[in-house]
C-alpha atoms as a PDB file:
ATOM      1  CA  UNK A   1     -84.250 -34.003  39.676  1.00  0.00           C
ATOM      2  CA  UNK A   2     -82.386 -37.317  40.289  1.00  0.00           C
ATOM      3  CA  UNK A   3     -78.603 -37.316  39.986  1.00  0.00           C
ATOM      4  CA  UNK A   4     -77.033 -40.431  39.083  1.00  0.00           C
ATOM      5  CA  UNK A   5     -73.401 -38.792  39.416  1.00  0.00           C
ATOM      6  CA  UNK A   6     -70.889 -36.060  39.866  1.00  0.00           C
ATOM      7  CA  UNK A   7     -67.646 -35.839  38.526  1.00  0.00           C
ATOM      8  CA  UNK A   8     -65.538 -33.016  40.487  1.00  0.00           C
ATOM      9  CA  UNK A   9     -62.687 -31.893  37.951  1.00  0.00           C
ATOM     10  CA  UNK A  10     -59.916 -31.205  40.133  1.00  0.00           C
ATOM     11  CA  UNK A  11     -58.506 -31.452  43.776  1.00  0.00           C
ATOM     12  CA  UNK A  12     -57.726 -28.047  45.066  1.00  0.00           C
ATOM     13  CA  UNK A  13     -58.784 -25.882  47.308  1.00  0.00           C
ATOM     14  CA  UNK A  14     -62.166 -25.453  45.914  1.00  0.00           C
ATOM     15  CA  UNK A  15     -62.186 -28.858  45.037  1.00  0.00           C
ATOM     16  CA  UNK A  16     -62.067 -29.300  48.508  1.00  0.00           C
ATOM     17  CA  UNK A  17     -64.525 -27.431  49.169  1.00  0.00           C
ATOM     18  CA  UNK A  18     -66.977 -28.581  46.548  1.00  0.00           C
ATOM     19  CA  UNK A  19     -66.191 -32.310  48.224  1.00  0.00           C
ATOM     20  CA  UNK A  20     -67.157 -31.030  51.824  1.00  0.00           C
ATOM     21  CA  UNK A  21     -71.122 -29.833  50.002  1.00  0.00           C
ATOM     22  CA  UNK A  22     -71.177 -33.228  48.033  1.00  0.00           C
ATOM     23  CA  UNK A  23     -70.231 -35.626  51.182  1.00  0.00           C
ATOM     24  CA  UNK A  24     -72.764 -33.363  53.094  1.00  0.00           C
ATOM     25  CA  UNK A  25     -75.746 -33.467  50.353  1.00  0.00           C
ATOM     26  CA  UNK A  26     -75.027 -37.688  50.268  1.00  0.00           C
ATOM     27  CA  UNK A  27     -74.035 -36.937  46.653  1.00  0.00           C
ATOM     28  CA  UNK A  28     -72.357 -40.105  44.887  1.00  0.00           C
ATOM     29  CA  UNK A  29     -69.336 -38.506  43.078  1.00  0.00           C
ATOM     30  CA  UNK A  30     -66.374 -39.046  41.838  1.00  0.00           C
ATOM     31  CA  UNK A  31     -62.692 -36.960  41.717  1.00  0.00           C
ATOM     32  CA  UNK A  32     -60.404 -36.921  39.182  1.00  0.00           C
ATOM     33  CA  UNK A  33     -56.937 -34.617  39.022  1.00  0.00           C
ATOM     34  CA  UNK A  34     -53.520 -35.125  36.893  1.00  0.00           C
ATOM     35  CA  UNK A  35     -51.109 -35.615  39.193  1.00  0.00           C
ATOM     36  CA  UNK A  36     -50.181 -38.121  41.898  1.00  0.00           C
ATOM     37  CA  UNK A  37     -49.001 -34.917  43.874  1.00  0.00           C
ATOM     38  CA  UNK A  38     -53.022 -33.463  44.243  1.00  0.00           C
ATOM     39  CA  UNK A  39     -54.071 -36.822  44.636  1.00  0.00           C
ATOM     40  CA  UNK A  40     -51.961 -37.013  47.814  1.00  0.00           C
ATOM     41  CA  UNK A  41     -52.475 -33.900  49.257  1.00  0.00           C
ATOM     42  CA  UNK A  42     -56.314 -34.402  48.739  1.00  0.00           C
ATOM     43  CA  UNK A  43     -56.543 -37.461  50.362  1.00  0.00           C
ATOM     44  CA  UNK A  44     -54.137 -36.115  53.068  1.00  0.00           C
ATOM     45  CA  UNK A  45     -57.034 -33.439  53.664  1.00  0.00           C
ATOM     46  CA  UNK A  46     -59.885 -35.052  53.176  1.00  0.00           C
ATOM     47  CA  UNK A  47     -59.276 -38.605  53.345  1.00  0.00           C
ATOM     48  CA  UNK A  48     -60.557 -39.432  50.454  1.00  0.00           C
ATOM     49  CA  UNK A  49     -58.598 -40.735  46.760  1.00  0.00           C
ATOM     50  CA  UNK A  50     -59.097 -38.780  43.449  1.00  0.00           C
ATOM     51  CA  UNK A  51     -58.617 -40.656  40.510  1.00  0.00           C
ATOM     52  CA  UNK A  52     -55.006 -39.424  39.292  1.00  0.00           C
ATOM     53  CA  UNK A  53     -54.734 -38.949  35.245  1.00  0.00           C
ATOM     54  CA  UNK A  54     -56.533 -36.437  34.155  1.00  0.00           C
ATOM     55  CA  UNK A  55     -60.187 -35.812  33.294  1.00  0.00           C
ATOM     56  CA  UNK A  56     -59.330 -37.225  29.180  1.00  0.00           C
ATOM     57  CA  UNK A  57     -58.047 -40.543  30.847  1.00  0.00           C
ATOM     58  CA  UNK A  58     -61.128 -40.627  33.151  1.00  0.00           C
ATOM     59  CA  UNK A  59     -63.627 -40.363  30.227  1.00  0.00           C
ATOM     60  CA  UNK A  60     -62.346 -43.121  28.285  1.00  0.00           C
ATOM     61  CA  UNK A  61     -62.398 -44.890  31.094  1.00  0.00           C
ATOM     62  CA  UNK A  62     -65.548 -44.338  32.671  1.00  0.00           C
ATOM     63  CA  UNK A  63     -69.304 -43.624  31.959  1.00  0.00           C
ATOM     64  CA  UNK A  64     -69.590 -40.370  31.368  1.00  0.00           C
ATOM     65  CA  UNK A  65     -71.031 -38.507  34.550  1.00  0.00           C
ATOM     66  CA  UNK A  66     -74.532 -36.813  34.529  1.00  0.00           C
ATOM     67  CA  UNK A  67     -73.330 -33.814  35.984  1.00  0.00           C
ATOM     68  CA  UNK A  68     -69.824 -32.030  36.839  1.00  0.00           C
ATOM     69  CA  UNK A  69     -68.017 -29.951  38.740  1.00  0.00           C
ATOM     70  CA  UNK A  70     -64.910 -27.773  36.679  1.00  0.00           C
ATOM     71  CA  UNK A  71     -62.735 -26.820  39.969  1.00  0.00           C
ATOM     72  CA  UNK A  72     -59.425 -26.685  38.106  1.00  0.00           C
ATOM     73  CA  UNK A  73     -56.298 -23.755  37.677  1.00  0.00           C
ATOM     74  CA  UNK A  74     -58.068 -21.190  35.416  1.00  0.00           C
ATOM     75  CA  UNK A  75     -56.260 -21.838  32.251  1.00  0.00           C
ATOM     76  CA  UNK A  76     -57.761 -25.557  32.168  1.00  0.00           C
ATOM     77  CA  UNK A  77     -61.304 -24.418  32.794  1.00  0.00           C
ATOM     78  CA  UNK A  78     -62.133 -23.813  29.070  1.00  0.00           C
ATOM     79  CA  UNK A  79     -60.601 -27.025  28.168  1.00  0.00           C
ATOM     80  CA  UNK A  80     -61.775 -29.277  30.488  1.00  0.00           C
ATOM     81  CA  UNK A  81     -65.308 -28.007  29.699  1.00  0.00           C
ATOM     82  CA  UNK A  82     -65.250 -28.813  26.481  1.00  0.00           C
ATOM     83  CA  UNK A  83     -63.835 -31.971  27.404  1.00  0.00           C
ATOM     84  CA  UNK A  84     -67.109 -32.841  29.598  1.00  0.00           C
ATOM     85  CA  UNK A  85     -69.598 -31.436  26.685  1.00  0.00           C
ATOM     86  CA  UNK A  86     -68.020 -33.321  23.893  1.00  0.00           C
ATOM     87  CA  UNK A  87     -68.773 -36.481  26.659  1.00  0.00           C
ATOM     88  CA  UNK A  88     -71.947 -35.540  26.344  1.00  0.00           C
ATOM     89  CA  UNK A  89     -72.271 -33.739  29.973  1.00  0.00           C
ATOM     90  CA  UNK A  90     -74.255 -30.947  29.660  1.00  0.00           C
ATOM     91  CA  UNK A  91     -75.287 -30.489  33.208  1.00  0.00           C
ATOM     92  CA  UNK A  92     -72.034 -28.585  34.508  1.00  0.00           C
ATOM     93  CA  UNK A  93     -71.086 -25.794  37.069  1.00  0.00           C
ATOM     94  CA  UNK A  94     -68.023 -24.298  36.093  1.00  0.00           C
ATOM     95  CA  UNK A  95     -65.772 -22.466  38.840  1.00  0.00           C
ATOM     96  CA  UNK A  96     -63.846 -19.004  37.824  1.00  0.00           C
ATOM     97  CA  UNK A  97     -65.168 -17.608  34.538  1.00  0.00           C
ATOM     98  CA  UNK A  98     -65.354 -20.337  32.158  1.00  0.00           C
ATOM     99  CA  UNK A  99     -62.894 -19.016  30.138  1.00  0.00           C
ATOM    100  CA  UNK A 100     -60.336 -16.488  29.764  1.00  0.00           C
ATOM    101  CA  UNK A 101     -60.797 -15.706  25.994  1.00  0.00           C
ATOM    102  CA  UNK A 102     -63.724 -14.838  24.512  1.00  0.00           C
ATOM    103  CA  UNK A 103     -63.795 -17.320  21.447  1.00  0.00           C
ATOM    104  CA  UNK A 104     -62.923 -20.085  23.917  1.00  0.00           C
ATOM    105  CA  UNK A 105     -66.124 -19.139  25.446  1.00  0.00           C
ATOM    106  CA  UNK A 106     -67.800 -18.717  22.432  1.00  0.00           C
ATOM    107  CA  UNK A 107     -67.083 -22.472  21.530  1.00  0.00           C
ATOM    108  CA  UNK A 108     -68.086 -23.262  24.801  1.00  0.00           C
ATOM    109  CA  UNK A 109     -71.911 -21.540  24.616  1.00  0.00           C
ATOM    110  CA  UNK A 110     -72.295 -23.026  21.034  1.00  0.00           C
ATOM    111  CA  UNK A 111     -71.482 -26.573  21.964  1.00  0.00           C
ATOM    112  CA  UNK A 112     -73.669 -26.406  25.104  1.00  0.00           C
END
């Protein structure tokens, strides 16, 4: 299987760690968080700049990836999931449970 890119949702602590496996594995990826706060902390870690705005402002933006990483706060999981399907991403490893209602997921399964 060739990967063209990764998109890692989020720059938190697993984030970070998600980054460390990509830069290992010679993945090309990208990062993309909200706030200019992460984005700084991040690259204070890891040396290395996330795209600040938020994964909506990053698809219109950008070519959508061909796979993801979901690495953000567990309410946004769900959300940001369904952001990345509707993209038309369907290869996608979610972190946490994907959601933390069970119609959310529900939406979720039937759109993937």
């Amino acid at each position: 299987m060739i990967m063209t890119k990764v998109l890692l949702v989020g720059a938190g602590s697993m984030a970070r760690s998600y980054f460390d496996v990509l830069q290992f594995l010679e993945i090309d990826f990208d990062i993309v968080c909200r706030t200019e706060a992460s984005a700084r902390y991040f690259e204070q870690e890891r040396d290395f700049k996330p795209v600040i705005g938020g994964l909506a402002e990053y698809l219109e933006s950008n070519t959508a990836p061909s796979h993801a990483i979901v690495a953000v706060g567990v309410e946004s999981l769900a959300s940001a999931t369904l952001s990345l399907l509707s993209a038309g991403v369907k290869e996608i490893l979610v972190e946490k449970p994907s959601s933390l209602y069970q119609e959310e997921l529900n939406s979720l399964v039937m759109l993937a």
